[in-house]
PDB file of N, CA and C in Angstrom:
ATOM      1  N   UNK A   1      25.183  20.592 -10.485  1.00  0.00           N
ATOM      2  CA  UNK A   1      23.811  20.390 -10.057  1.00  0.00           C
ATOM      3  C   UNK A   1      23.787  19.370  -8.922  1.00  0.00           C
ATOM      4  N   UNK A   2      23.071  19.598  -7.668  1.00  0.00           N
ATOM      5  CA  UNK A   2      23.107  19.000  -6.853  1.00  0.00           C
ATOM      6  C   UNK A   2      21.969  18.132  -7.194  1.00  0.00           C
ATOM      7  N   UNK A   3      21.347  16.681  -6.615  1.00  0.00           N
ATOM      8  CA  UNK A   3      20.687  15.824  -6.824  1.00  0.00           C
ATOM      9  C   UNK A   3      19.958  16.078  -5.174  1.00  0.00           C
ATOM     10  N   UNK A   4      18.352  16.215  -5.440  1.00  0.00           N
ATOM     11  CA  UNK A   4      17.353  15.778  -4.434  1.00  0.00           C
ATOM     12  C   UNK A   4      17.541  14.380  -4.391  1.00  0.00           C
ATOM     13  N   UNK A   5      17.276  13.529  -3.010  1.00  0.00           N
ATOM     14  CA  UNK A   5      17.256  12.511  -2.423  1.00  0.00           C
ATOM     15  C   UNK A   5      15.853  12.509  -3.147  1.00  0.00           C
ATOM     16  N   UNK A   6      15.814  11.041  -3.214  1.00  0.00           N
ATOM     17  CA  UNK A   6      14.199  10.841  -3.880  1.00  0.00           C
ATOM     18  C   UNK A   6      13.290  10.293  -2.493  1.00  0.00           C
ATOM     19  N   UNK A   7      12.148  10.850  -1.892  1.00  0.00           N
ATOM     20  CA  UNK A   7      11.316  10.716  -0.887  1.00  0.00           C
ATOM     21  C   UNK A   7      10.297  10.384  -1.470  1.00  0.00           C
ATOM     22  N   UNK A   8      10.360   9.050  -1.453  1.00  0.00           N
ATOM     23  CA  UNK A   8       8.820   7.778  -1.264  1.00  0.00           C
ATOM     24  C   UNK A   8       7.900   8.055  -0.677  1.00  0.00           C
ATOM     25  N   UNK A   9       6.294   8.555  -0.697  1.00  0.00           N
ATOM     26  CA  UNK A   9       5.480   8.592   0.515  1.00  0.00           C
ATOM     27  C   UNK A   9       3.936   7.339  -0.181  1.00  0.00           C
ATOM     28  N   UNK A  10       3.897   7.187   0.607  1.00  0.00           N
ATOM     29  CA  UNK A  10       3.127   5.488   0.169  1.00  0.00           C
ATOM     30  C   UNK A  10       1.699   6.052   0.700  1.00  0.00           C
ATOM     31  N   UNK A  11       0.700   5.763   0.462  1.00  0.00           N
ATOM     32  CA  UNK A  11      -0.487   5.791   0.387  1.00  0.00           C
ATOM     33  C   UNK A  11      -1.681   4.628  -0.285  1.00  0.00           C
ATOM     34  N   UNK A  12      -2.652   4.194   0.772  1.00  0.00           N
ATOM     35  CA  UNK A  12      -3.298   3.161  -0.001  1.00  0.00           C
ATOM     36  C   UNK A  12      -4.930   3.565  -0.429  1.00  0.00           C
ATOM     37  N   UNK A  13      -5.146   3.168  -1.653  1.00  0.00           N
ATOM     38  CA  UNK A  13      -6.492   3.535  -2.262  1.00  0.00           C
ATOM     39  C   UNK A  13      -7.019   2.307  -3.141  1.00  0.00           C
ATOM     40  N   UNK A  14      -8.468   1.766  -2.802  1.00  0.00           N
ATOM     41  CA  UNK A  14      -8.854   1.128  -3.346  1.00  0.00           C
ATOM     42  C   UNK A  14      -8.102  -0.395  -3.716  1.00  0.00           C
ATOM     43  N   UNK A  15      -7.323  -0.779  -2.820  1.00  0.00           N
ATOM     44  CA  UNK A  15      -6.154  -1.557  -2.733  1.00  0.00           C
ATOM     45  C   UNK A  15      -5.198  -1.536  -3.909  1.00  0.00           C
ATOM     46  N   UNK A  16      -4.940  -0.339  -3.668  1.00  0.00           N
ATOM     47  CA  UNK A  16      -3.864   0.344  -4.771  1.00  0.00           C
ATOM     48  C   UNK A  16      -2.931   1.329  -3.799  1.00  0.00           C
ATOM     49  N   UNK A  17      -1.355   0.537  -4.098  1.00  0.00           N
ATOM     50  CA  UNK A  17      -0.646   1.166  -3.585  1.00  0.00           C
ATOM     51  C   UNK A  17       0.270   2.418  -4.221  1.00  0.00           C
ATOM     52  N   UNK A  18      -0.519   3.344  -3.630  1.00  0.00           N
ATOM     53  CA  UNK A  18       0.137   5.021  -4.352  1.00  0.00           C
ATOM     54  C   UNK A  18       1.297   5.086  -4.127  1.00  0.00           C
ATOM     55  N   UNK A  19       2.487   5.425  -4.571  1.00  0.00           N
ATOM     56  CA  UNK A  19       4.198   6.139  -4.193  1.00  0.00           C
ATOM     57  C   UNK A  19       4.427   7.209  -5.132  1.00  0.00           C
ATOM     58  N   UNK A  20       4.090   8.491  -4.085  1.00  0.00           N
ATOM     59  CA  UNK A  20       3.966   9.688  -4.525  1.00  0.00           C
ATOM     60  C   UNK A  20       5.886   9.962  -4.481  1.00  0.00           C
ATOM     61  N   UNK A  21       6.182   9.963  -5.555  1.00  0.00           N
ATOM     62  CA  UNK A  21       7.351  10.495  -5.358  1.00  0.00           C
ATOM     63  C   UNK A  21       8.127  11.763  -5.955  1.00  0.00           C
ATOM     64  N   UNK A  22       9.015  11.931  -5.018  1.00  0.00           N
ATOM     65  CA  UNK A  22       9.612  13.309  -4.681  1.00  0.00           C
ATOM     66  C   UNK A  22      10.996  13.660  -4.848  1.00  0.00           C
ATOM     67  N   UNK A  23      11.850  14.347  -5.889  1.00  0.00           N
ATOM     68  CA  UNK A  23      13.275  14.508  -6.173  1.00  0.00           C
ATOM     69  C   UNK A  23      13.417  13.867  -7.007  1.00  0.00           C
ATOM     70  N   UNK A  24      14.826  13.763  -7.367  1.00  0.00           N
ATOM     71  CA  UNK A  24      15.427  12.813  -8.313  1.00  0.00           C
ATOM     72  C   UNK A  24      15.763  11.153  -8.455  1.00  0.00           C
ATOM     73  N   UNK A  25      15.427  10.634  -9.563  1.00  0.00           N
ATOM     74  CA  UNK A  25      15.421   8.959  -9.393  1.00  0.00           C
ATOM     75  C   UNK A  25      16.831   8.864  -9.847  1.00  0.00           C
ATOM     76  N   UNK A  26      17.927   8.891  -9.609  1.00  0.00           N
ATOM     77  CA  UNK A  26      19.126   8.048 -10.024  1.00  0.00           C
ATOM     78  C   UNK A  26      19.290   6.977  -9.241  1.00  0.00           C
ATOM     79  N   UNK A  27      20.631   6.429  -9.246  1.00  0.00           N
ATOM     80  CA  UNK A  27      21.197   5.287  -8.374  1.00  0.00           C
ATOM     81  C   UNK A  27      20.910   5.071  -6.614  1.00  0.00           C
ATOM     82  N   UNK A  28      20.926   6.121  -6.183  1.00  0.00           N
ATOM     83  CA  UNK A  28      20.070   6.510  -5.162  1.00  0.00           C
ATOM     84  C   UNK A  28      18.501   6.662  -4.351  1.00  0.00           C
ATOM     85  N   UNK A  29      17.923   6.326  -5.047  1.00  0.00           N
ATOM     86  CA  UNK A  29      16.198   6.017  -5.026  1.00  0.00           C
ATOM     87  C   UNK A  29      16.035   4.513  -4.805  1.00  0.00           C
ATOM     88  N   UNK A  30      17.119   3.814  -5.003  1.00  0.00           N
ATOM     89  CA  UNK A  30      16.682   2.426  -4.863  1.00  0.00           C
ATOM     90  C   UNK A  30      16.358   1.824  -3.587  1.00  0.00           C
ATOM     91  N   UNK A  31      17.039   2.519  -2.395  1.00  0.00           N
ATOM     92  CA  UNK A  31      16.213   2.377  -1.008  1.00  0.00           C
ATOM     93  C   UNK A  31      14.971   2.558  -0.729  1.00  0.00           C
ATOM     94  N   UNK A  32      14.959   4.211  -1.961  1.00  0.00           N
ATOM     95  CA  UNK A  32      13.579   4.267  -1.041  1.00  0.00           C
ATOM     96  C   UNK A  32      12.301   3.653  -1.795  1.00  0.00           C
ATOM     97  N   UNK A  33      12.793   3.317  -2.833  1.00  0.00           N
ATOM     98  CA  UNK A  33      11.727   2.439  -3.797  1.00  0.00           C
ATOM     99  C   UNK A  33      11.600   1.477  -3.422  1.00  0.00           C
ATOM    100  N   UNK A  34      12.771   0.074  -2.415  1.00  0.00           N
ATOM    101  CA  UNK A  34      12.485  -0.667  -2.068  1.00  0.00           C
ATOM    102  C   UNK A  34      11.787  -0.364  -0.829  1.00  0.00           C
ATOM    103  N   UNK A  35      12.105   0.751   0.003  1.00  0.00           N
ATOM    104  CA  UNK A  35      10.808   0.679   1.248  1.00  0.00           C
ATOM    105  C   UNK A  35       9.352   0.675   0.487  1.00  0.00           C
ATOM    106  N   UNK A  36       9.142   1.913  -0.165  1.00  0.00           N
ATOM    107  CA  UNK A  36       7.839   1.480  -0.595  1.00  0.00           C
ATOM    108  C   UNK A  36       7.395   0.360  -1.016  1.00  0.00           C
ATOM    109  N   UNK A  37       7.793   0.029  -1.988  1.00  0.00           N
ATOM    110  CA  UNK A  37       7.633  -1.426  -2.475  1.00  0.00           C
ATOM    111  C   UNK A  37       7.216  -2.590  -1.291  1.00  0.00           C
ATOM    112  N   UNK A  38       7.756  -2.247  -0.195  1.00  0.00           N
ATOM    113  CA  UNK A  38       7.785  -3.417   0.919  1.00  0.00           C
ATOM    114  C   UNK A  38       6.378  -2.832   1.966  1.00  0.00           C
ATOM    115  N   UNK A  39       5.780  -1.924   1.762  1.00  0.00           N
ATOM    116  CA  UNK A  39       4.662  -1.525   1.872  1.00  0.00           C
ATOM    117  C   UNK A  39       3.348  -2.590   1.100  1.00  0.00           C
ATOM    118  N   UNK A  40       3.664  -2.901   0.181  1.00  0.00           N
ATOM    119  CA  UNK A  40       2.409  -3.499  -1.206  1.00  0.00           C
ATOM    120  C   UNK A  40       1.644  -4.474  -0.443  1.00  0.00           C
ATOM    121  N   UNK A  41       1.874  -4.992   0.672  1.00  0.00           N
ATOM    122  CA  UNK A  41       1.198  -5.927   1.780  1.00  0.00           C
ATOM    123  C   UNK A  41      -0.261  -6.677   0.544  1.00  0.00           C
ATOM    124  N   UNK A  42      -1.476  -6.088   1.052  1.00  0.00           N
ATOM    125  CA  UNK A  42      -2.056  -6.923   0.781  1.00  0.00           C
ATOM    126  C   UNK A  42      -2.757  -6.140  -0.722  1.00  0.00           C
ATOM    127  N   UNK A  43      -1.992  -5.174  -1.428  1.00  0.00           N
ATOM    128  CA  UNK A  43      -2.662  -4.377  -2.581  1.00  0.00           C
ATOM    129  C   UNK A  43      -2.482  -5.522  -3.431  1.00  0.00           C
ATOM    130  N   UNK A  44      -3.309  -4.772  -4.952  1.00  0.00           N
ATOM    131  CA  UNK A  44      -3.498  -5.288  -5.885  1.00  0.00           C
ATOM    132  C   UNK A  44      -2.812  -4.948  -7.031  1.00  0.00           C
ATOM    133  N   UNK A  45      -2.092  -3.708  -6.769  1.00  0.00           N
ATOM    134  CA  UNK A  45      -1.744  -2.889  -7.695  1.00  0.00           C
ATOM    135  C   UNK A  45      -0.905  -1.924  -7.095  1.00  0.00           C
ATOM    136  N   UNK A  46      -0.127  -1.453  -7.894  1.00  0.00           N
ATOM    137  CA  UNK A  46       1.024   0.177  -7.438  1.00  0.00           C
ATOM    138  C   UNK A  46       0.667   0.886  -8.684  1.00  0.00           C
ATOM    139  N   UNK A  47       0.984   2.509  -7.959  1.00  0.00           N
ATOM    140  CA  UNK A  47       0.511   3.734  -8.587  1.00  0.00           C
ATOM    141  C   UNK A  47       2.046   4.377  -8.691  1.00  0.00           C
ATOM    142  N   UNK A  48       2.596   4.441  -9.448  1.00  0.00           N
ATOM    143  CA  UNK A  48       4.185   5.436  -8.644  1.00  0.00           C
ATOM    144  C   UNK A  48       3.150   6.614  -9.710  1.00  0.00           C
ATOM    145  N   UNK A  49       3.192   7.801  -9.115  1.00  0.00           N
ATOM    146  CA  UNK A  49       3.030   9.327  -9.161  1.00  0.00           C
ATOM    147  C   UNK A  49       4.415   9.788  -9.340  1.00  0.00           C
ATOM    148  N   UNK A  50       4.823  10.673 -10.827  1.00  0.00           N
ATOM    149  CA  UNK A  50       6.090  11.072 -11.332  1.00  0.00           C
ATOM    150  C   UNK A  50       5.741  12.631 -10.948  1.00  0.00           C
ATOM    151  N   UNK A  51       4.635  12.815 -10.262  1.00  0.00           N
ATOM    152  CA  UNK A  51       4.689  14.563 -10.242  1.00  0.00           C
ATOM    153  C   UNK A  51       5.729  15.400  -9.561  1.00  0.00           C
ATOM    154  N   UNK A  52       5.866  15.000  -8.218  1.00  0.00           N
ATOM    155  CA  UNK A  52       7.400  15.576  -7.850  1.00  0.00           C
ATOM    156  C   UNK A  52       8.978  15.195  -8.544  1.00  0.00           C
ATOM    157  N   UNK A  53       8.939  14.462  -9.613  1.00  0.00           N
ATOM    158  CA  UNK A  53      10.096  14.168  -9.931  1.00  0.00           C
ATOM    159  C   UNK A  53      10.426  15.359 -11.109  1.00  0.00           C
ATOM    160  N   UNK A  54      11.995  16.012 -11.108  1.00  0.00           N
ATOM    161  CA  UNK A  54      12.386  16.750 -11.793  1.00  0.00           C
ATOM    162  C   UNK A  54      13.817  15.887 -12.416  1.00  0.00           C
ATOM    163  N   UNK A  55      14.432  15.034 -12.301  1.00  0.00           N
ATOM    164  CA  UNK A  55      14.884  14.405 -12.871  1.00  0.00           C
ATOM    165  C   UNK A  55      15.188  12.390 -12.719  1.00  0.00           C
ATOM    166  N   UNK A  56      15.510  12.255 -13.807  1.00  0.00           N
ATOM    167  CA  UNK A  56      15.978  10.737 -13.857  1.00  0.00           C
ATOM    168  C   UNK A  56      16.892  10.392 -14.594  1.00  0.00           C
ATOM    169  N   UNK A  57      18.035   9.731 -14.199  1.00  0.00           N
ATOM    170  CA  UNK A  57      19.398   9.269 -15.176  1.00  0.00           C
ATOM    171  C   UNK A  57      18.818   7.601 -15.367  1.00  0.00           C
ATOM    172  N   UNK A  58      19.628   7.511 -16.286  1.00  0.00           N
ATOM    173  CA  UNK A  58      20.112   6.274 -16.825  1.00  0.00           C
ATOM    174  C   UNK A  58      19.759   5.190 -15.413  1.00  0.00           C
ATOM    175  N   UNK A  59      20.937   5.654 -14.966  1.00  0.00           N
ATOM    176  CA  UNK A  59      20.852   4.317 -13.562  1.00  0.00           C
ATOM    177  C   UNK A  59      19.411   4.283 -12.679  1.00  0.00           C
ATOM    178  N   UNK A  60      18.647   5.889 -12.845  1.00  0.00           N
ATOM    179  CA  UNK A  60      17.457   5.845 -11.951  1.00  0.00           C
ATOM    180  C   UNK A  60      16.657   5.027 -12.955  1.00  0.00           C
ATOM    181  N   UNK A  61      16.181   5.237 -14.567  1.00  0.00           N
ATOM    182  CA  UNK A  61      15.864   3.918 -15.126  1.00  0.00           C
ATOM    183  C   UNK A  61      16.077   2.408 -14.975  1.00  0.00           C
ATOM    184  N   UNK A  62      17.210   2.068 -15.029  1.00  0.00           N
ATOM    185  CA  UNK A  62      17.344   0.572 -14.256  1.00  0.00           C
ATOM    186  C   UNK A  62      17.066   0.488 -12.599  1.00  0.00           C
ATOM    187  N   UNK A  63      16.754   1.194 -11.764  1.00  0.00           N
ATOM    188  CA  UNK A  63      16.039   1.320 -10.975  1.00  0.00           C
ATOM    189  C   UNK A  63      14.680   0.974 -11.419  1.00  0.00           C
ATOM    190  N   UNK A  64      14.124   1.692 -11.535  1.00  0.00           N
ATOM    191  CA  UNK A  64      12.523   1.939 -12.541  1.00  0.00           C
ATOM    192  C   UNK A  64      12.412   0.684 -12.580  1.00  0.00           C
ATOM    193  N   UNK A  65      12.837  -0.205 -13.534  1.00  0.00           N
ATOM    194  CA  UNK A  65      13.238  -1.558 -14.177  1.00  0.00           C
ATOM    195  C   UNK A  65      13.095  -2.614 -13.338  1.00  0.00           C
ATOM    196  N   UNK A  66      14.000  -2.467 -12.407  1.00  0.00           N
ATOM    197  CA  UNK A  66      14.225  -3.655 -11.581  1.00  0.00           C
ATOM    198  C   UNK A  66      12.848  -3.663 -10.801  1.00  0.00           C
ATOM    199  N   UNK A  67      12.138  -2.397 -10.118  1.00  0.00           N
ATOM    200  CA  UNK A  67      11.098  -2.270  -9.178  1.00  0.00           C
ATOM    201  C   UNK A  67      10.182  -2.922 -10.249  1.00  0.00           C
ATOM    202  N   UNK A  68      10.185  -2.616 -11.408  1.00  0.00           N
ATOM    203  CA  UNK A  68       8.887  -3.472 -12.347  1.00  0.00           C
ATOM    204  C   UNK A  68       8.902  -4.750 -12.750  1.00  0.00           C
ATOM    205  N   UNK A  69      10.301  -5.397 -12.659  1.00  0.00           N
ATOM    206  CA  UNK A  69      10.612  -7.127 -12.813  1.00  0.00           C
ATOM    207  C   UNK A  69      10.336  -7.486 -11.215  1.00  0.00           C
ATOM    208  N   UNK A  70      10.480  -6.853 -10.330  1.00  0.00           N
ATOM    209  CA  UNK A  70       9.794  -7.403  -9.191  1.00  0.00           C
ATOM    210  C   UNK A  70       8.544  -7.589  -8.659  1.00  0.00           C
ATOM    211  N   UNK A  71       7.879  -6.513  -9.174  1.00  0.00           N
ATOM    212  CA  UNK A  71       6.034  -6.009  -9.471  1.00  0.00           C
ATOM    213  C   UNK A  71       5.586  -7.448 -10.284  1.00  0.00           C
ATOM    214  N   UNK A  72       6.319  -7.703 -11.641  1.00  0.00           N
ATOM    215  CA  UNK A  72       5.771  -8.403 -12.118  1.00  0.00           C
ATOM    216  C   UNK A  72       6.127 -10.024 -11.928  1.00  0.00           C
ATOM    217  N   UNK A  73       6.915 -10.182 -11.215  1.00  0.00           N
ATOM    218  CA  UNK A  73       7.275 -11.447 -10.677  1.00  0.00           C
ATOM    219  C   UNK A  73       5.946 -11.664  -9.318  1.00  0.00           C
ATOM    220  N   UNK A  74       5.431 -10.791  -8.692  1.00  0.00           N
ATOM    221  CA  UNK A  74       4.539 -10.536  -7.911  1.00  0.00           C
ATOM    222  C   UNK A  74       2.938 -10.520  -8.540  1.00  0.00           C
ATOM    223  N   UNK A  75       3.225 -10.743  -9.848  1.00  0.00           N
ATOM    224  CA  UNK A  75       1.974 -10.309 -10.233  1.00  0.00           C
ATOM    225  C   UNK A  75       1.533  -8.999  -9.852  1.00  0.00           C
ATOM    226  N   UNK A  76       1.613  -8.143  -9.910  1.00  0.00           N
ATOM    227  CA  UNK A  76       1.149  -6.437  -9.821  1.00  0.00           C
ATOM    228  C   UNK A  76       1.068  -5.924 -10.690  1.00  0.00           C
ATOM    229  N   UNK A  77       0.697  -5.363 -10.839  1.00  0.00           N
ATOM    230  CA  UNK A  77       0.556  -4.288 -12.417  1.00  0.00           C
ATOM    231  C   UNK A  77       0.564  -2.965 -11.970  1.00  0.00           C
ATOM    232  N   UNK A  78       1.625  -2.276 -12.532  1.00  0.00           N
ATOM    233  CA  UNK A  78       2.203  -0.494 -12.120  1.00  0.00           C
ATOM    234  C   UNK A  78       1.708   0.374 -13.266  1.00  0.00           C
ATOM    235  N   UNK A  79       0.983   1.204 -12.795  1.00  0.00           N
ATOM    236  CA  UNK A  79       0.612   2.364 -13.224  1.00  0.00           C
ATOM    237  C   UNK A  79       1.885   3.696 -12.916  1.00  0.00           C
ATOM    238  N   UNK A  80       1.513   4.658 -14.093  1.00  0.00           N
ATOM    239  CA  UNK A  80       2.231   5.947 -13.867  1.00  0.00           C
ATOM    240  C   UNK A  80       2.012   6.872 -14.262  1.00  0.00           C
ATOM    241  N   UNK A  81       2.095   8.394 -13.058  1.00  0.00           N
ATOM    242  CA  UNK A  81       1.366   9.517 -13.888  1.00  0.00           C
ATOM    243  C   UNK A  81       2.174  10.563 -13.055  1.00  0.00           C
ATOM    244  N   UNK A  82       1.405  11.536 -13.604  1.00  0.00           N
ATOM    245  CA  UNK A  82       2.532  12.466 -13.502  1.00  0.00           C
ATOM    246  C   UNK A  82       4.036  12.636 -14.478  1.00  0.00           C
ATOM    247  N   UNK A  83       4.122  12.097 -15.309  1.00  0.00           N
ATOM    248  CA  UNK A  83       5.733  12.316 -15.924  1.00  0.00           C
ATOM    249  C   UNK A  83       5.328  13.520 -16.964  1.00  0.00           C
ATOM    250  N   UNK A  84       6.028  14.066 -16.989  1.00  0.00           N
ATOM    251  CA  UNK A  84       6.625  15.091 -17.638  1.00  0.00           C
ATOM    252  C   UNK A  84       6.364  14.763 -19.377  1.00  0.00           C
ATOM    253  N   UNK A  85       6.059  15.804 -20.417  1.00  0.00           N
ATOM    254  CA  UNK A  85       6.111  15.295 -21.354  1.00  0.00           C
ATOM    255  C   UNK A  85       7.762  15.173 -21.797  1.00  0.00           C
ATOM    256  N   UNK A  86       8.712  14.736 -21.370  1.00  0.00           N
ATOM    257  CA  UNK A  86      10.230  14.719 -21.762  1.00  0.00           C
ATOM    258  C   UNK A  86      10.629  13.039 -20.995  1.00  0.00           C
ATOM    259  N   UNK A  87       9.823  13.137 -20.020  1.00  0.00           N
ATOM    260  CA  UNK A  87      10.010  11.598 -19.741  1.00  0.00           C
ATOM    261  C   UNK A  87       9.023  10.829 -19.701  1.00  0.00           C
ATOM    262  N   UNK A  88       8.001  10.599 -20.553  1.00  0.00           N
ATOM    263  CA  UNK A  88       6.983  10.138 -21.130  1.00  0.00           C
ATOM    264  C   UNK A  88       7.933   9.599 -22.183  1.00  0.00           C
ATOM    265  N   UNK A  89       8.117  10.516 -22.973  1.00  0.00           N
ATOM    266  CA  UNK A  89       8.684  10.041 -24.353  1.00  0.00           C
ATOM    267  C   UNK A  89       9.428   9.381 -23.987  1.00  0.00           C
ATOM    268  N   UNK A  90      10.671   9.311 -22.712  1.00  0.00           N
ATOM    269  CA  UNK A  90      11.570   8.314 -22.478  1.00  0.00           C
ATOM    270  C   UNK A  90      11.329   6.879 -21.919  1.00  0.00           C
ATOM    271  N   UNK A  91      10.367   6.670 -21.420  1.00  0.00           N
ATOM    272  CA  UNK A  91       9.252   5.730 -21.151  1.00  0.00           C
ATOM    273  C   UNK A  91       8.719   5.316 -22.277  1.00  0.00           C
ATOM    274  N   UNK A  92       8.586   6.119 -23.397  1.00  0.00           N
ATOM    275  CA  UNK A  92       8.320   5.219 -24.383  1.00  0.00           C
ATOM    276  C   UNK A  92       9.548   4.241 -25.449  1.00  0.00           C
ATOM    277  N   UNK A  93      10.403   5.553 -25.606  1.00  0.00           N
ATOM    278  CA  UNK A  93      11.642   5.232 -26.414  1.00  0.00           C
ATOM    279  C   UNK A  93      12.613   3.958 -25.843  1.00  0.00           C
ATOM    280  N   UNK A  94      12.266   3.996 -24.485  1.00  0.00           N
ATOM    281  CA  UNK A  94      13.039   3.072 -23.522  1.00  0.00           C
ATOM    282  C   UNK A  94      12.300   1.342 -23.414  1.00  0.00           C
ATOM    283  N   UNK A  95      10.616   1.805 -23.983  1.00  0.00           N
ATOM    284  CA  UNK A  95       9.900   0.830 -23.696  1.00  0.00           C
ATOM    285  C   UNK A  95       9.094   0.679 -22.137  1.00  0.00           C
ATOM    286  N   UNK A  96       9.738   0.987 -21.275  1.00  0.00           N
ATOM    287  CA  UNK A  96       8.986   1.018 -20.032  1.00  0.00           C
ATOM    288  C   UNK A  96       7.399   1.232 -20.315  1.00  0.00           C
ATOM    289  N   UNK A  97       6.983   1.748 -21.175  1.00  0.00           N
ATOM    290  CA  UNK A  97       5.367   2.091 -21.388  1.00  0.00           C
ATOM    291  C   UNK A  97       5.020   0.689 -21.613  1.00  0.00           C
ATOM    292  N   UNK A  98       5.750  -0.748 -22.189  1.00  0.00           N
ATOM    293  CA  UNK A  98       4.863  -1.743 -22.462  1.00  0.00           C
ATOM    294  C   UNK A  98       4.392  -2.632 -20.940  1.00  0.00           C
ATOM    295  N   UNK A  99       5.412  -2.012 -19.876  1.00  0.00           N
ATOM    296  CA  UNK A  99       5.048  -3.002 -19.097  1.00  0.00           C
ATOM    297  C   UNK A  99       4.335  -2.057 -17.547  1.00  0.00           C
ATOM    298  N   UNK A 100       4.025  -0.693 -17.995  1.00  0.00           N
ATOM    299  CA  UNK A 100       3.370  -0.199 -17.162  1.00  0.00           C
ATOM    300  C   UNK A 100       2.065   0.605 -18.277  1.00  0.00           C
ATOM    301  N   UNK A 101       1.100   0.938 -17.179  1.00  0.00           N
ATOM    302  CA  UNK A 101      -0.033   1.815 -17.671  1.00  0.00           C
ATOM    303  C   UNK A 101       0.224   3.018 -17.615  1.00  0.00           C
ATOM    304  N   UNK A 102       0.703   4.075 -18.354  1.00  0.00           N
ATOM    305  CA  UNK A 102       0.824   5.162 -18.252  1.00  0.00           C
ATOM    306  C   UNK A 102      -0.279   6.324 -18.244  1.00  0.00           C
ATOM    307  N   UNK A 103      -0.793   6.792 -16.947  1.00  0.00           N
ATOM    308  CA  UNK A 103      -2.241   7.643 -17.118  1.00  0.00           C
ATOM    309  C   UNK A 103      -1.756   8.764 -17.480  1.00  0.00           C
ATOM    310  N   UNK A 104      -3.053   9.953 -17.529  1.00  0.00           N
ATOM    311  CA  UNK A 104      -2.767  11.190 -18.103  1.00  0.00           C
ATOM    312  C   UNK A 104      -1.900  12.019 -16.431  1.00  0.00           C
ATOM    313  N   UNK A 105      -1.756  12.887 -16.871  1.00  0.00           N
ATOM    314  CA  UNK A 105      -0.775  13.576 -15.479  1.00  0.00           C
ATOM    315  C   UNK A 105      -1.849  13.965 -14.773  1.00  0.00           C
ATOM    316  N   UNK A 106      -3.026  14.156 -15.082  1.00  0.00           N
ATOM    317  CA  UNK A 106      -4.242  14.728 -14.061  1.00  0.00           C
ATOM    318  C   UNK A 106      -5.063  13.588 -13.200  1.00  0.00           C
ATOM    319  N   UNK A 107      -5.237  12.130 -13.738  1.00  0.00           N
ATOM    320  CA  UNK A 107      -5.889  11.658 -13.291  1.00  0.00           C
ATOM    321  C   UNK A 107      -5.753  11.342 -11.752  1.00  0.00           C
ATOM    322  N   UNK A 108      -6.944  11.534 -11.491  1.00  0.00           N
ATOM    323  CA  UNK A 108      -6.960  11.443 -10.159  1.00  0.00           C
ATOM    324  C   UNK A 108      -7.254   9.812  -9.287  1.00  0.00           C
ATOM    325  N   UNK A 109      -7.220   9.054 -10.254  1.00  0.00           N
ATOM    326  CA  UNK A 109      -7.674   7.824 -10.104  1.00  0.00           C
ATOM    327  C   UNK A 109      -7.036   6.703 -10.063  1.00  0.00           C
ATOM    328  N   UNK A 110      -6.730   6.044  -8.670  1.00  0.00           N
ATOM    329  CA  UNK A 110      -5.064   5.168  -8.493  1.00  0.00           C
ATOM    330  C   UNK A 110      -5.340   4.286  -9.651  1.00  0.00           C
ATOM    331  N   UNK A 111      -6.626   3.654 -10.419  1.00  0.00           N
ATOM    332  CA  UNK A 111      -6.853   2.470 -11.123  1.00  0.00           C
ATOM    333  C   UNK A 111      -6.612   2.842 -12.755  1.00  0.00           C
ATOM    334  N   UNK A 112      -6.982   4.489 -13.052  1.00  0.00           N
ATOM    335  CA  UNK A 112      -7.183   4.960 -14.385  1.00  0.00           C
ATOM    336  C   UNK A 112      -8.621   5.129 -15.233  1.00  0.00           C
ATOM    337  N   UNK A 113      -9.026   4.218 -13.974  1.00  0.00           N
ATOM    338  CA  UNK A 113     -10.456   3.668 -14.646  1.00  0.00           C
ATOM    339  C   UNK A 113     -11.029   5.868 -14.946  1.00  0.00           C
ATOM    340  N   UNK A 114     -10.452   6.840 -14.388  1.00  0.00           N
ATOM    341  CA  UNK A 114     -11.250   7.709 -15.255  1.00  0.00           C
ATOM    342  C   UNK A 114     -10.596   8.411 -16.192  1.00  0.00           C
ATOM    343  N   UNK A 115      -9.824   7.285 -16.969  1.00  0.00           N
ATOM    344  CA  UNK A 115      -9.330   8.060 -17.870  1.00  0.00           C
ATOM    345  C   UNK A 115      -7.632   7.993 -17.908  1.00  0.00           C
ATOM    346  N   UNK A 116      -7.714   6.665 -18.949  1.00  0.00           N
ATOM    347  CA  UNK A 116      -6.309   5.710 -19.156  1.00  0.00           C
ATOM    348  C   UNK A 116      -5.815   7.049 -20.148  1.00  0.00           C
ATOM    349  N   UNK A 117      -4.286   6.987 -20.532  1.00  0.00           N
ATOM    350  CA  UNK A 117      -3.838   7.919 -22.026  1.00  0.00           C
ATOM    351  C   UNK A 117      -3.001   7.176 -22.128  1.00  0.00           C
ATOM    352  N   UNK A 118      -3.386   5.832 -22.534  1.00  0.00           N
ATOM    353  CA  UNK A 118      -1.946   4.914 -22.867  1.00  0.00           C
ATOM    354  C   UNK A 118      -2.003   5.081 -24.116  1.00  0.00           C
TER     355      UNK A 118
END
């Protein structure tokens, strides 16, 4: 199985920084998570969007990880939607759900405010 490059596309709403992302998160995503990330200028908040993602290893989790000990050293608070019900559950089993907001995969709303499913 070949691995998609994971493609970051950043978007700002409501001073909420969206990262719609695209391909696979392994060991490799960590560039482009740190470009986005270096986007967050003057937001209040990050959105990462799991809808284009079709997979994540181990190492793309400690990825995941590290981008959220940096969020929260920043004070930010990360939202996430779009995941899959197979990596939802791993987000939970892993714990990642305590230190992000996990919305429903539909919401359309960078904040949740229409409709949290934590």
């Amino acid at each position: 199985m070949q691995n998609a490059s994971l493609e970051a596309i950043t978007d700002v709403e409501d001073d909420v920084l969206i990262v719609t992302l695209r391909g696979d998160i392994d060991g490799s995503a960590r560039e482009a998570l740190n470009v986005a990330y270096a986007k967050v200028g003057e937001c209040t908040a990050i959105l990462l969007d799991f809808s284009g993602v079709e997979y994540i290893n181990s190492t793309g989790i400690a990825v995941i990880v590290g981008l959220l000990a940096r969020a929260r050293a920043d004070s930010l608070p990360i939202s996430a939607r779009g995941l899959s019900p197979h990596y939802r559950e791993i987000f939970e089993v892993t714990r990642l759900c305590d230190f992000m907001t996990i919305l429903a995969a539909d919401d359309p709303s960078p904040t949740g405010r229409s409709g949290a499913a934590r």
